[in-house]
N, C-alpha and C. Protein backbone atom coordinates (compact mmCIF):
# COMPACT_ATOMS: atom_id res chain seq x y z
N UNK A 1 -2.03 16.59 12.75
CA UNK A 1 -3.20 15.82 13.14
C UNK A 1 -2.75 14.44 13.62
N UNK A 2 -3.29 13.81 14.96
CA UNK A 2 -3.01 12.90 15.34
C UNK A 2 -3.55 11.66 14.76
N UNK A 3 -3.13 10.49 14.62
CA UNK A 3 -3.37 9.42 13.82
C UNK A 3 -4.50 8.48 14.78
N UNK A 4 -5.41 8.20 14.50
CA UNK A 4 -6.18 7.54 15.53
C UNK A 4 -5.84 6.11 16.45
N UNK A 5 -6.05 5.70 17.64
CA UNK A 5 -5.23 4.65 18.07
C UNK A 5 -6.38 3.98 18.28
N UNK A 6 -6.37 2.76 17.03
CA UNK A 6 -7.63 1.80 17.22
C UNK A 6 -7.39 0.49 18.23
N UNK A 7 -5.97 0.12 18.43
CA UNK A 7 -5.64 -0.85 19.28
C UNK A 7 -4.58 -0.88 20.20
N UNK A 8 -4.27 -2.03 21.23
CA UNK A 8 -3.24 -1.37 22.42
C UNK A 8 -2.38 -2.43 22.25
N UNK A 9 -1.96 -3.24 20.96
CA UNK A 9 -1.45 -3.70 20.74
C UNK A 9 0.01 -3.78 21.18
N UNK A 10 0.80 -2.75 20.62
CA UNK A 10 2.12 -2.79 21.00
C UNK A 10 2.27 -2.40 23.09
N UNK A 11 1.03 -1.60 23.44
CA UNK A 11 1.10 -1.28 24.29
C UNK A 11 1.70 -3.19 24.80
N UNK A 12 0.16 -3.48 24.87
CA UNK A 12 0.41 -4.61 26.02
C UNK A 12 0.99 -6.03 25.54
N UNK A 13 1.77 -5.55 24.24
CA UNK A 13 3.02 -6.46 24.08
C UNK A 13 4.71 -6.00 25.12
N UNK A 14 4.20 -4.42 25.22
CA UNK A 14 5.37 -3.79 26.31
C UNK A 14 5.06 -4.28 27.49
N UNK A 15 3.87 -4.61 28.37
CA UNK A 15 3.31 -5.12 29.59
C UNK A 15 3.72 -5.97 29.80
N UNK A 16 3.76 -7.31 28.38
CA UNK A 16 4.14 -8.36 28.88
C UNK A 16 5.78 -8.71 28.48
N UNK A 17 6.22 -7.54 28.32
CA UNK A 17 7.80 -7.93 27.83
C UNK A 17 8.05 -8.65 26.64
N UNK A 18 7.30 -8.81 25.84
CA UNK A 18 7.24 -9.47 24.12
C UNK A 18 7.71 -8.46 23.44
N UNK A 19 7.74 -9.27 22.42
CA UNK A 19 8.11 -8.00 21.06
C UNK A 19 7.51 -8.18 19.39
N UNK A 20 7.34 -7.73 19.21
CA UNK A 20 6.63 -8.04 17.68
C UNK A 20 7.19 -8.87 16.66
N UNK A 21 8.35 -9.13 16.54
CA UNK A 21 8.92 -10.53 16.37
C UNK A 21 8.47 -11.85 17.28
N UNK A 22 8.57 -11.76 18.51
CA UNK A 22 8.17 -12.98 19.16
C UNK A 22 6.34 -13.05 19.03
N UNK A 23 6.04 -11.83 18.32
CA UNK A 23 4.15 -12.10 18.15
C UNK A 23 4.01 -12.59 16.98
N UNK A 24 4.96 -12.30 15.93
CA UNK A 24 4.82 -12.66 14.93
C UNK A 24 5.31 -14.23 14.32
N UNK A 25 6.10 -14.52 15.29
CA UNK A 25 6.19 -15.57 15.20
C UNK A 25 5.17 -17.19 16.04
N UNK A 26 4.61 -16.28 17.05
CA UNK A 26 3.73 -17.13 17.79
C UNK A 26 2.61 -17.28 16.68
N UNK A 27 2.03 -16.02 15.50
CA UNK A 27 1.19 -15.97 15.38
C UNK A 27 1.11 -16.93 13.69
N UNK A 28 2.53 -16.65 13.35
CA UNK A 28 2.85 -17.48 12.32
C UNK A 28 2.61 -16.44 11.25
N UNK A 29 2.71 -14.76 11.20
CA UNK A 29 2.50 -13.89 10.31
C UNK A 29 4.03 -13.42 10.02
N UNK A 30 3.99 -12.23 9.24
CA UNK A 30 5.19 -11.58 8.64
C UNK A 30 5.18 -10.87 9.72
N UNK A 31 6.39 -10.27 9.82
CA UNK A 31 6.88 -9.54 10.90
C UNK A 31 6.29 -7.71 10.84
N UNK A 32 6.44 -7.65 9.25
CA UNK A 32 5.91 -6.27 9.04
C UNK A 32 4.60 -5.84 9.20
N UNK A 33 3.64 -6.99 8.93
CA UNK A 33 2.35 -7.06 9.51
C UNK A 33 2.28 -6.62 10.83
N UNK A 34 2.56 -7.46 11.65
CA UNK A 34 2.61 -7.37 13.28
C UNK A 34 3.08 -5.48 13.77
N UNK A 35 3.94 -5.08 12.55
CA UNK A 35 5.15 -3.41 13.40
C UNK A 35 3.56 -2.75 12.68
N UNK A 36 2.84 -3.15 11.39
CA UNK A 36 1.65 -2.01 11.30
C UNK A 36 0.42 -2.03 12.11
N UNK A 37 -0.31 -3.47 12.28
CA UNK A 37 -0.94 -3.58 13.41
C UNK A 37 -0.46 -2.37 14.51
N UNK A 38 1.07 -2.80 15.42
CA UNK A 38 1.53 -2.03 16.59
C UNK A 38 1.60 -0.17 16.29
N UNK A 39 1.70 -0.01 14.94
CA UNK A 39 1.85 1.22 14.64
C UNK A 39 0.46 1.97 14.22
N UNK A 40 -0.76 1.13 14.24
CA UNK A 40 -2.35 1.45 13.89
C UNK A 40 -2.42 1.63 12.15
N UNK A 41 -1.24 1.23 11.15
CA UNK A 41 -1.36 1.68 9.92
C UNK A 41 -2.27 0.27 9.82
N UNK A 42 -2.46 -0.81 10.05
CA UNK A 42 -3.20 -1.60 9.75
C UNK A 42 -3.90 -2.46 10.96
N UNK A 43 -5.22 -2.52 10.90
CA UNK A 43 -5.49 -3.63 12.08
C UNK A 43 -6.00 -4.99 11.69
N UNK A 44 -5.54 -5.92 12.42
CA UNK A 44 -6.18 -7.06 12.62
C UNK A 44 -7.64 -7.26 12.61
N UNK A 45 -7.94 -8.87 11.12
CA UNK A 45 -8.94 -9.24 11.30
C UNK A 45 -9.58 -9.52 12.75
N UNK A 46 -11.03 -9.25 13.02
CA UNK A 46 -11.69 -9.91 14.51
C UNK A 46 -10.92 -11.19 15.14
N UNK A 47 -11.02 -12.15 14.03
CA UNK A 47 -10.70 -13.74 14.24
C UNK A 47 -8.77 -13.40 15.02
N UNK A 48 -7.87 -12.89 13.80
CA UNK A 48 -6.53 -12.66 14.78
C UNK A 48 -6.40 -11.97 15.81
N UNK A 49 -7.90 -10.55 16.01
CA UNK A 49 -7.49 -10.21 17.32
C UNK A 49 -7.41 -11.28 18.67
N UNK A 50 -8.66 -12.22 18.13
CA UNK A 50 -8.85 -12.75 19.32
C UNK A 50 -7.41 -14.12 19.65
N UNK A 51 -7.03 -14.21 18.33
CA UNK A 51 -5.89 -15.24 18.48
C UNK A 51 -4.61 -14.39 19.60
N UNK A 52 -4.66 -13.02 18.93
CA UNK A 52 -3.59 -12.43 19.30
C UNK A 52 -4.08 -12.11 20.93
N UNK A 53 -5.30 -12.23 21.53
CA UNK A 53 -5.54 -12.11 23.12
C UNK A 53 -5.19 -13.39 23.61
N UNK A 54 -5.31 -14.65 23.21
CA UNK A 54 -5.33 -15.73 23.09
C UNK A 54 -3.55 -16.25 23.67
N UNK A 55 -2.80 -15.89 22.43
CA UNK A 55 -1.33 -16.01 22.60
C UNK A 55 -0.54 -15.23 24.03
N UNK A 56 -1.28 -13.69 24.27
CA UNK A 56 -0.60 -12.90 25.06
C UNK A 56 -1.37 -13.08 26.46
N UNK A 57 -2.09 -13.95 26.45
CA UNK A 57 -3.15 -14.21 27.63
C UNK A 57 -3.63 -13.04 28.59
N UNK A 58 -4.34 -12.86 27.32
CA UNK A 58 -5.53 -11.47 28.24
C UNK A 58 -6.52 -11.56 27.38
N UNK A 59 -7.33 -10.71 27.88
CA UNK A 59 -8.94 -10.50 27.72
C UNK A 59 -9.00 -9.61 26.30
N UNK A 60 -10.02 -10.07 25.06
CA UNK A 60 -9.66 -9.25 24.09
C UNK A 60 -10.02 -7.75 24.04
N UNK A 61 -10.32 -7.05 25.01
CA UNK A 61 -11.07 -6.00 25.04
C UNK A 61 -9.75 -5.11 25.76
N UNK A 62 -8.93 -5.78 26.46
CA UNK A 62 -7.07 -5.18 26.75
C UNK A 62 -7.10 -4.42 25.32
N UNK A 63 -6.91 -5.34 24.05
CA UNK A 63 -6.30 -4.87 22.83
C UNK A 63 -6.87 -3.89 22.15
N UNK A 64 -8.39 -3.20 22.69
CA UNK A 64 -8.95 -2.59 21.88
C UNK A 64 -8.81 -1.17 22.39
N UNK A 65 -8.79 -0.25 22.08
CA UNK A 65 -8.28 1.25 22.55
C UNK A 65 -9.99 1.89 23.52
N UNK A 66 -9.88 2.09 24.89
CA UNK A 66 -11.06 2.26 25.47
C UNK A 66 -11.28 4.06 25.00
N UNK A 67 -12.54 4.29 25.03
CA UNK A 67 -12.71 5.77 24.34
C UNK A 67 -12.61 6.68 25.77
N UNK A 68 -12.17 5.83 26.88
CA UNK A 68 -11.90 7.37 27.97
C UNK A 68 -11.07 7.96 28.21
């Protein structure tokens, strides 16, 4: 059974050539936080998604997984 993909997190940290160390450090979190976020075992409060659209400069609705 496939694991559900609530965000495009790691995606469009690959878009912009970042890495989850350099998010985690922009964002001022633990690093392991940031790999579960990217891996969907945990997501981001509303307030850090929008920090985390904020830092990677895009629109917060990039980060959210579209249902088509």
């Amino acid at each position: 059974m496939n694991k559900p993909v609530y965000n495009r997190i790691k995606a469009v940290l690959a878009e912009r050539r970042k890495t989850n160390n350099w998010l985690a450090d922009q964002l001022k979190v633990n690093r392991t936080t940031v790999s579960k976020w990217c891996r969907n075992e945990m997501q981001p409060r509303v307030e850090t998604l929008f920090h985390i659209a904020q830092v990677l400069e895009v629109d917060v609705g990039e980060l959210l997984n579209s249902k088509e």
